[in-house]
N, C-alpha and C. Protein backbone atom coordinates (compact mmCIF):
# COMPACT_ATOMS: atom_id res chain seq x y z
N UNK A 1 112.82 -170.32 61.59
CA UNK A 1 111.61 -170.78 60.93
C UNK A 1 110.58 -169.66 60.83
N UNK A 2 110.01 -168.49 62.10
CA UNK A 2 109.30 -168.03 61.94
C UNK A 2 109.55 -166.97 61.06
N UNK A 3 110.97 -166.49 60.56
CA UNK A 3 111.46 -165.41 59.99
C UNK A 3 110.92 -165.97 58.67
N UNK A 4 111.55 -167.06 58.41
CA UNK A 4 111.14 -167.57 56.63
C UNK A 4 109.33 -167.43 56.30
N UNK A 5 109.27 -168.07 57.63
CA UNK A 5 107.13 -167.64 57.19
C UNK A 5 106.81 -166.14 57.01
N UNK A 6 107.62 -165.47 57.78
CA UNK A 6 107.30 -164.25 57.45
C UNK A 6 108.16 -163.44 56.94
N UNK A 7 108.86 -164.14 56.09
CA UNK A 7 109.43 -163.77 54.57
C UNK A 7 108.63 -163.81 53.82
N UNK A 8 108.10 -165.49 54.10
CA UNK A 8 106.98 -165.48 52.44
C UNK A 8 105.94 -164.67 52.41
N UNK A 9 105.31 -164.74 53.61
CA UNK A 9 104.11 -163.78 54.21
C UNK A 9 104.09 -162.24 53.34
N UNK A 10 105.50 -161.83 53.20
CA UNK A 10 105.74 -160.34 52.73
C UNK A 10 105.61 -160.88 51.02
N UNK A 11 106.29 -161.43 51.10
CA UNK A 11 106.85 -161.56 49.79
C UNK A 11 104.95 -161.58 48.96
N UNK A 12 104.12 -162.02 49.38
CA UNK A 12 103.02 -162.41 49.07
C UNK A 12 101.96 -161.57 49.08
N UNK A 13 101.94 -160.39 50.21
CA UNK A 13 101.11 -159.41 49.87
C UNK A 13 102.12 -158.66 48.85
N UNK A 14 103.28 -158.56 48.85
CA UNK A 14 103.65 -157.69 48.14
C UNK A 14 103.20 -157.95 46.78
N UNK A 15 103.18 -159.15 46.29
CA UNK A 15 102.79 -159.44 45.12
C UNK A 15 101.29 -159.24 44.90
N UNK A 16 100.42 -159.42 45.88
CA UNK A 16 99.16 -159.15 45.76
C UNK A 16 98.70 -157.90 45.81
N UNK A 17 99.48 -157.10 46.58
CA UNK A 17 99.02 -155.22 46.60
C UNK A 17 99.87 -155.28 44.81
N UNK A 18 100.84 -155.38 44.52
CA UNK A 18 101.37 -154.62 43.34
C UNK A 18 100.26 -155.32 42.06
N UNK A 19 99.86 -156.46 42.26
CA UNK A 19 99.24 -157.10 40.92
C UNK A 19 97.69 -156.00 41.52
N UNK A 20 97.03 -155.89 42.20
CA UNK A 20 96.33 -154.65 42.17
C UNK A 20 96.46 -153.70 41.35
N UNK A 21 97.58 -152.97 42.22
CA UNK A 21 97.84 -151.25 41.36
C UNK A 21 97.87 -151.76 40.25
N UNK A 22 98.68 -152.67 39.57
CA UNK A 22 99.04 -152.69 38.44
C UNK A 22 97.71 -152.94 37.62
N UNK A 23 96.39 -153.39 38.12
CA UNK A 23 95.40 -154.05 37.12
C UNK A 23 94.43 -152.46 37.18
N UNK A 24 94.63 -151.83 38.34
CA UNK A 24 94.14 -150.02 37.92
C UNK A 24 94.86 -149.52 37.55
N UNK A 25 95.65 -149.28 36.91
CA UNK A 25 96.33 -148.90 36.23
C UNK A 25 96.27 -148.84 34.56
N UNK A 26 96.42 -150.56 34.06
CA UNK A 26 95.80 -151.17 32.93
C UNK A 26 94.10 -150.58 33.01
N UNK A 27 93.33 -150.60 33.75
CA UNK A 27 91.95 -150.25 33.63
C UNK A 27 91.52 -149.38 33.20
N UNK A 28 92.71 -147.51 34.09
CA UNK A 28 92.81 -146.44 33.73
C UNK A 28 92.90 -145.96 32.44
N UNK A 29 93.78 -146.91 31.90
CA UNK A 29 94.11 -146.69 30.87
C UNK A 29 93.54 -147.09 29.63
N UNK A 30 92.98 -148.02 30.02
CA UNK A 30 91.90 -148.35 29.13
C UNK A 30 90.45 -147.77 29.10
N UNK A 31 90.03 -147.19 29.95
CA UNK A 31 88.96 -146.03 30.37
C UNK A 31 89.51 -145.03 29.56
N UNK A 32 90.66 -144.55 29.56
CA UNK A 32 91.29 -143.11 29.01
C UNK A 32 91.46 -143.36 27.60
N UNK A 33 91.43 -144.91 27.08
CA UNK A 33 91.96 -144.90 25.85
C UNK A 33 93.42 -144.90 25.43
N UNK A 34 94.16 -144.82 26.40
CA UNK A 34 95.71 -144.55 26.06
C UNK A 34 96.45 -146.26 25.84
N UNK A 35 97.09 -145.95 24.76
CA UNK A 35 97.95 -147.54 24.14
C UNK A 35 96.81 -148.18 23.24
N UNK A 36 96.13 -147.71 22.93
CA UNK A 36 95.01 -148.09 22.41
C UNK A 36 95.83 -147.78 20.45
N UNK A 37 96.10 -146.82 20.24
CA UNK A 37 97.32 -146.60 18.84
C UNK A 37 98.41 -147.86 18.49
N UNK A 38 98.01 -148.05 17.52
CA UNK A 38 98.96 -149.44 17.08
C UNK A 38 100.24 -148.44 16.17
N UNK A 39 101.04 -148.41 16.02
CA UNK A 39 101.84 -147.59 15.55
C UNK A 39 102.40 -148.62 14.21
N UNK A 40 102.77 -148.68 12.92
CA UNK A 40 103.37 -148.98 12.43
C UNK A 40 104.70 -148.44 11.69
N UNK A 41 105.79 -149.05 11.75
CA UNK A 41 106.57 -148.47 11.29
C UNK A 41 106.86 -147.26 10.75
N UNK A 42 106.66 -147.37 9.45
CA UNK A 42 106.92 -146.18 7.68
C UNK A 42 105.63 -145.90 7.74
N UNK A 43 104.72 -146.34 8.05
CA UNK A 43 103.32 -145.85 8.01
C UNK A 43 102.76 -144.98 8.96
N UNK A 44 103.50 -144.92 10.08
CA UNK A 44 103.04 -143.79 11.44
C UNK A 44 103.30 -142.15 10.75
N UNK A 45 102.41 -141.66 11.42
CA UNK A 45 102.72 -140.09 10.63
C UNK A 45 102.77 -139.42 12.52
N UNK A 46 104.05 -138.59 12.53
CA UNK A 46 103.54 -137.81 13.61
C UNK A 46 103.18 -136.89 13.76
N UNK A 47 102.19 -136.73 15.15
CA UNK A 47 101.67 -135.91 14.89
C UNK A 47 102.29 -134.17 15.42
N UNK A 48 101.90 -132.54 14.10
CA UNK A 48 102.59 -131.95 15.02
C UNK A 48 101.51 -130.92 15.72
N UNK A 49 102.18 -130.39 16.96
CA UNK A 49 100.98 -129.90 17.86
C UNK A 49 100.85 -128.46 17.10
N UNK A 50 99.29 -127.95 17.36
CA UNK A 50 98.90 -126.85 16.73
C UNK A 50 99.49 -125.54 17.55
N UNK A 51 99.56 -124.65 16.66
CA UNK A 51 100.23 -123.39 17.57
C UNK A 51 99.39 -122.72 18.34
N UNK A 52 99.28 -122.60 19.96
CA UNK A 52 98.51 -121.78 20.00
C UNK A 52 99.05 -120.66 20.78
N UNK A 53 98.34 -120.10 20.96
CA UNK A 53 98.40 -118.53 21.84
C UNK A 53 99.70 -117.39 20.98
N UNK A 54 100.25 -117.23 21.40
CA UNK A 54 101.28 -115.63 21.05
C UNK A 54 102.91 -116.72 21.30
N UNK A 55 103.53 -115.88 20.19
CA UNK A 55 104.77 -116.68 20.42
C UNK A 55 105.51 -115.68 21.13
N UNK A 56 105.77 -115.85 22.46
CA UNK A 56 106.36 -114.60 23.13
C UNK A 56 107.76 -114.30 22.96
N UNK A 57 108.98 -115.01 21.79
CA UNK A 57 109.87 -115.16 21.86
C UNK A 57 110.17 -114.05 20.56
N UNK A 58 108.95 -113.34 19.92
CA UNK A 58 109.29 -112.37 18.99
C UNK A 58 108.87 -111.31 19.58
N UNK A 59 108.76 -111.68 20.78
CA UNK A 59 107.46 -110.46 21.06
C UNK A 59 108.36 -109.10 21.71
N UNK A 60 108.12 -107.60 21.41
CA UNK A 60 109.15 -106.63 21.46
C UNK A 60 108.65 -105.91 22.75
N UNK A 61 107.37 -105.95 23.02
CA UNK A 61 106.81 -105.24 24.06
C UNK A 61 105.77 -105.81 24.60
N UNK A 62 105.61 -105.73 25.73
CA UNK A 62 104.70 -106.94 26.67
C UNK A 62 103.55 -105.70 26.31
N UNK A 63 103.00 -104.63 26.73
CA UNK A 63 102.00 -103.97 26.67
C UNK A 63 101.65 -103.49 25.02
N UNK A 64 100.63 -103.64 24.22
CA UNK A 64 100.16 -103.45 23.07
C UNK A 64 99.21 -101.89 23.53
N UNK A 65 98.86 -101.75 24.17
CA UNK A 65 97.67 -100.37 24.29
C UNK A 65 98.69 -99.42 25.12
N UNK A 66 97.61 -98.47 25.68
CA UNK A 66 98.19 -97.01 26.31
C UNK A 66 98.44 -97.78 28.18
N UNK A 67 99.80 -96.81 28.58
CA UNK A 67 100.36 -96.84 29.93
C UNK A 67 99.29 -96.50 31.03
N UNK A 68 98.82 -96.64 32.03
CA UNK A 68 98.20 -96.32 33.16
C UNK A 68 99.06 -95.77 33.25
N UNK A 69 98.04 -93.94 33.66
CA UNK A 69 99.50 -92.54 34.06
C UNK A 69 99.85 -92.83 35.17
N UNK A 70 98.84 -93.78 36.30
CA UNK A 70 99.20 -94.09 37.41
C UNK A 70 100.32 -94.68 38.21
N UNK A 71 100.65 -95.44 36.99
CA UNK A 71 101.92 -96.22 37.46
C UNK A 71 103.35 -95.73 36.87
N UNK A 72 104.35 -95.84 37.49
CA UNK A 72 105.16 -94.77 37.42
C UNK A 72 106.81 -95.73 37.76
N UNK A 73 107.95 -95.40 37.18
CA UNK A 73 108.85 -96.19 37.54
C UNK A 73 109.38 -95.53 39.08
N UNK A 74 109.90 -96.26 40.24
CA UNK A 74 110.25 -96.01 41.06
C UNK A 74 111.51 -96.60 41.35
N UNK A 75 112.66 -95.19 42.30
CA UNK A 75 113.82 -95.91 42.41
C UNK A 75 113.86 -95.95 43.99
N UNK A 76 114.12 -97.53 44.20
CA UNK A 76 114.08 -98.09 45.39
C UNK A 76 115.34 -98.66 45.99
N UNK A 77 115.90 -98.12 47.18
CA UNK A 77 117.18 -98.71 47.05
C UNK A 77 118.42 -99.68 46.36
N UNK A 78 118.37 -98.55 45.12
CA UNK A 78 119.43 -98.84 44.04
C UNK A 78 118.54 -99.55 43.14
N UNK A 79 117.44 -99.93 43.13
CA UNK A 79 116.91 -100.70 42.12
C UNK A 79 115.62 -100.06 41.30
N UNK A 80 115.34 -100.21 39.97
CA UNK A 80 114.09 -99.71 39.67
C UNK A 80 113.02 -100.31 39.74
N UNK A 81 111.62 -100.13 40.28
CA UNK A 81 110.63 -100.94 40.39
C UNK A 81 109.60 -100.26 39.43
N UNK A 82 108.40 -100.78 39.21
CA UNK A 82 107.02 -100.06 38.60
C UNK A 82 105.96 -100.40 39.19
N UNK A 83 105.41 -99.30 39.85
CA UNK A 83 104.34 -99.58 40.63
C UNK A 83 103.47 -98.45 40.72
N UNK A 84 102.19 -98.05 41.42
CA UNK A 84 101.50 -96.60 41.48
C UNK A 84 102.35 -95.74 42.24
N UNK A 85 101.84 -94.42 41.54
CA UNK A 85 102.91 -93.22 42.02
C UNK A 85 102.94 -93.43 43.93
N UNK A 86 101.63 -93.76 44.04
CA UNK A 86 101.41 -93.75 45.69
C UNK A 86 102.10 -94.82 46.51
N UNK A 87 102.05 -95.91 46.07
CA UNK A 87 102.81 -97.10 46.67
C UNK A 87 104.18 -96.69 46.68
N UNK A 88 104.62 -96.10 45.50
CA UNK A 88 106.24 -95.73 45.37
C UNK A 88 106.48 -94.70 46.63
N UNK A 89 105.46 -93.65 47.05
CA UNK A 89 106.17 -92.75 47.68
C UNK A 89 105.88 -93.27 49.41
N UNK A 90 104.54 -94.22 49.39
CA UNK A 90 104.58 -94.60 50.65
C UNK A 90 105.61 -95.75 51.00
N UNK A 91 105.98 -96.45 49.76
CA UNK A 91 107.35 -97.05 50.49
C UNK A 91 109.12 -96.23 50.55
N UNK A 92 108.89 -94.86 50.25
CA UNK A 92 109.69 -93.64 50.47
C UNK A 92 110.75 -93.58 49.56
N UNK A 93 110.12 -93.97 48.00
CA UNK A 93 111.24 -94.23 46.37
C UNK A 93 110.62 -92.97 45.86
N UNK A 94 111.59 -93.01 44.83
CA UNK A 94 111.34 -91.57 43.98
C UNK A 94 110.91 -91.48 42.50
N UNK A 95 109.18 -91.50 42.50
CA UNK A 95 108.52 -91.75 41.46
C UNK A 95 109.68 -90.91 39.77
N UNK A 96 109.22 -91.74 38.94
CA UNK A 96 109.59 -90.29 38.07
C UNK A 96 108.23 -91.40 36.71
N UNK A 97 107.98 -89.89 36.14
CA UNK A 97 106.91 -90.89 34.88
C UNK A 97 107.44 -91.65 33.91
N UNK A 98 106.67 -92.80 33.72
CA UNK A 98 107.02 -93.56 32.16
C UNK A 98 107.22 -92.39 30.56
């Protein structure tokens, strides 16, 4: 008997915490405006997003202006890095210039 009361017991906030969230939720959303678009069929146009920034997928070279002479490619155990001539030699790689 006491298990079934406190079956329903659950069963009952659960329904009362979720009908909560669920009414902030609807609220949010109605604050934000969202679902607020009635969509019709043949008549919806979608919408397309504007382009912005640089399309980096044509792009041939990340740097457009002049190299800092400072920075210098370095070979670091077996690998090449780019960093200042000084960092390269204090981590003991072997600058050579861009």
């Amino acid at each position: 008997m006491r298990s079934a009361i406190l079956a329903v017991c659950t069963l009952c906030l659960a329904a009362a915490l979720g009908c909560s969230v669920l009414e902030e939720i609807d609220g949010a959303h109605s604050a934000m405006g969202i679902g607020d678009e009635k969509l019709e069929g043949s008549t919806a146009k979608a919408e397309v997003p504007e382009k912005r920034g640089i399309d980096w997928s044509v792009s041939r070279s990340i740097n457009t202006g002049q190299v800092d002479p400072s920075i210098v490619s370095c070979r670091l155990a077996g690998a090449t890095q780019f960093m200042r001539k000084d960092d390269c030699l204090t981590r003991g790689g072997t600058p050579s210039a861009l």
